[in-house]
Each structure stands twice: as C-alpha cells, then as structure tokens.
C-alpha atoms as a PDB file:
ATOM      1  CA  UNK A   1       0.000   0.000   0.000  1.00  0.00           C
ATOM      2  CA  UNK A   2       1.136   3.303  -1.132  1.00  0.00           C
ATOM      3  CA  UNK A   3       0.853   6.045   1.822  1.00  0.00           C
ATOM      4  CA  UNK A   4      -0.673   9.339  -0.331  1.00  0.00           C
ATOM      5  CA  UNK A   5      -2.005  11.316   2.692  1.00  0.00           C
ATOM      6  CA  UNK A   6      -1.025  10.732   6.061  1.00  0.00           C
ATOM      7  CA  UNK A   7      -2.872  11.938   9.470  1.00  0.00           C
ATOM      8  CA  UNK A   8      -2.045  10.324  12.789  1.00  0.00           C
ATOM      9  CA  UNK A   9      -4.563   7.338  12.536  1.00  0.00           C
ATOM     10  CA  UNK A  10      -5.508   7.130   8.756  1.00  0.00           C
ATOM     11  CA  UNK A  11      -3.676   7.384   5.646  1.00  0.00           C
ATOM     12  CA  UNK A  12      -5.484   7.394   1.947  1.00  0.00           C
ATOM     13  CA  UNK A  13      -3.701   4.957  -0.524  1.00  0.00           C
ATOM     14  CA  UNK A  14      -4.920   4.978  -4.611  1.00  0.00           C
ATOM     15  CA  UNK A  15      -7.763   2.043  -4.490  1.00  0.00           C
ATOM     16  CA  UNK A  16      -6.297  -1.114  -4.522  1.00  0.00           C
ATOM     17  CA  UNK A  17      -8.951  -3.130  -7.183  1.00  0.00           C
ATOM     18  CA  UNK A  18      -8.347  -6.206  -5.261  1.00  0.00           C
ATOM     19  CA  UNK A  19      -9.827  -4.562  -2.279  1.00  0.00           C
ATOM     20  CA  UNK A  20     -13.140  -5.195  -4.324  1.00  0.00           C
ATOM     21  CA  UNK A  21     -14.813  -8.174  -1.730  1.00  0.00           C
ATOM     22  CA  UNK A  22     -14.044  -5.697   1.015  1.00  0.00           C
ATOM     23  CA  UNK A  23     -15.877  -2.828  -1.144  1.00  0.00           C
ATOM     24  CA  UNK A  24     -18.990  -5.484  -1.848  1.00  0.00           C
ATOM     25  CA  UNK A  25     -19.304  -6.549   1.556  1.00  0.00           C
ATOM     26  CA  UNK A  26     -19.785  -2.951   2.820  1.00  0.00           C
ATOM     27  CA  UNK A  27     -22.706  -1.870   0.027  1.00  0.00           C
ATOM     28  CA  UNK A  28     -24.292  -4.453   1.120  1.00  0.00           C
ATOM     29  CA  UNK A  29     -24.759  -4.536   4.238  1.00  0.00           C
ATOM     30  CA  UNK A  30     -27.959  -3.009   5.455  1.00  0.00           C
ATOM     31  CA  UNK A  31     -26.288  -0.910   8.470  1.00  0.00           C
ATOM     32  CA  UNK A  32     -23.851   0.275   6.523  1.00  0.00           C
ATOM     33  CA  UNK A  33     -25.468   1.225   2.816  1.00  0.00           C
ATOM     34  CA  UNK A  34     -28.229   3.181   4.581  1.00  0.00           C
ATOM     35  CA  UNK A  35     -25.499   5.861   5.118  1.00  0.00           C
ATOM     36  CA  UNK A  36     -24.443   5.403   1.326  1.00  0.00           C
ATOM     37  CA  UNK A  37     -27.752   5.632  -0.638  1.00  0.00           C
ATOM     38  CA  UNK A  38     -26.670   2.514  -1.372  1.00  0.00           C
ATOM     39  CA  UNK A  39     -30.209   0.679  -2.286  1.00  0.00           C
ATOM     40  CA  UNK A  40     -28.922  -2.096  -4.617  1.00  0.00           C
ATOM     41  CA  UNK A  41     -26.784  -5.155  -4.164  1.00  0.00           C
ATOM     42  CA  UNK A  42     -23.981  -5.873  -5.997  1.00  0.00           C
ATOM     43  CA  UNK A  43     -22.264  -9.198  -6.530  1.00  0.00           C
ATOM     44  CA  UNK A  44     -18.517  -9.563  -6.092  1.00  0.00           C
ATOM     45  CA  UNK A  45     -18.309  -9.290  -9.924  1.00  0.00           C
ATOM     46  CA  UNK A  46     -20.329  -6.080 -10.689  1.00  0.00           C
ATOM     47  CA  UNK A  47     -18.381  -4.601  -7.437  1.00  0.00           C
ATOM     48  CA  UNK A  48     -15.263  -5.152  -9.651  1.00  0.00           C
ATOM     49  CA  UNK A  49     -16.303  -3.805 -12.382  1.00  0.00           C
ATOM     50  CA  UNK A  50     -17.698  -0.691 -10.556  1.00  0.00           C
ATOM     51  CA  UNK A  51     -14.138  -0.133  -9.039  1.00  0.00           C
ATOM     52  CA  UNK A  52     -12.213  -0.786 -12.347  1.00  0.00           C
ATOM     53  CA  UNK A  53     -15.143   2.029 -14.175  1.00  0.00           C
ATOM     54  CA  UNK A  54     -14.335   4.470 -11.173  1.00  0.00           C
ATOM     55  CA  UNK A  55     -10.500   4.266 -10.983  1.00  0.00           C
ATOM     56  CA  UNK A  56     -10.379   4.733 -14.880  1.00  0.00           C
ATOM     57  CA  UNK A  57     -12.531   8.271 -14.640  1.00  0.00           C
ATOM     58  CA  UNK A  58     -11.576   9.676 -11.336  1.00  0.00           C
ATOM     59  CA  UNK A  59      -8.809   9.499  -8.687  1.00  0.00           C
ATOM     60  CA  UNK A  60     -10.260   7.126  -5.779  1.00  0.00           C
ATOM     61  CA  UNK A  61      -8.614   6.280  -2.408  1.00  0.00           C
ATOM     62  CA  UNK A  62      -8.871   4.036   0.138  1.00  0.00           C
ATOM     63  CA  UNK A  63      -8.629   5.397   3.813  1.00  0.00           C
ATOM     64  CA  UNK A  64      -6.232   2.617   6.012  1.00  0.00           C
ATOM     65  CA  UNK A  65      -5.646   2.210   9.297  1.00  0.00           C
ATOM     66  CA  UNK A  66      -2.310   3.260   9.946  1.00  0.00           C
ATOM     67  CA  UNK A  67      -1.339   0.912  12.712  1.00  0.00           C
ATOM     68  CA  UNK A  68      -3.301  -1.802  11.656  1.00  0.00           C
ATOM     69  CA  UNK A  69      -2.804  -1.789   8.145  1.00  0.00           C
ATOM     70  CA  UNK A  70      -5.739  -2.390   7.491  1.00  0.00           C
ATOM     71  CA  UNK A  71      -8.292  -1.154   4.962  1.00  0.00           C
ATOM     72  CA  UNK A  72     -11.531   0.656   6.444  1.00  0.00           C
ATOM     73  CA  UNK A  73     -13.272   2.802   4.045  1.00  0.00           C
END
C-alpha cells in the first residue's frame, strides 16, 4: 500500500482493485449502505467492475488504518 495522505490514525492509498470483496461486503450490508444511498446489491463481480469504471474516470482512495494496516473505508 502506497501512503498518499497521512494523518495520525488514517492514511489514503490509490484504491487497490483487489480490495473489491471488502468494497462489496460494505454496500451491502444493510447498516452500513443506509449511510451510502446505497439501495442495490452488488455481486462480487459487478463490485469489480464498478471499481475498475471508477479508478479509470476519477482518482479514488482508500482510507487505512495506519497501525493496523488495514483497509476501512
């Protein structure tokens, strides 16, 4: 993971398109996609393909965890 933008706790990274089960899992989950206007459900697939569509128009990051490492939004 590339560290773009660092804060003390978070850093953004470019999205990672392998991060796309992570991605899925979040839209669709019902606590979560209520705060998203999320109101479809996408397989693993179509999450892919949404992420490879996005990163080719726009710049996207990922916000990590800096201690952990770990991937949270």
């Amino acid at each position: 993971m590339f560290e773009k933008l660092k804060g003390k706790f978070v850093y953004l990274s470019p999205l990672n398109i392998d991060d796309y089960k992570e991605y899925s899992d979040w839209v669709n989950d019902l606590d979560i996609a209520k705060y998203i206007n999320q109101d479809i459900h996408l397989t693993y697939a179509q999450e892919k393909e949404a992420l490879e569509s996005l990163t080719r128009k726009s710049k996207i990051f990922g916000i990590h965890n800096r201690e952990a490492k770990k991937l949270i939004g």
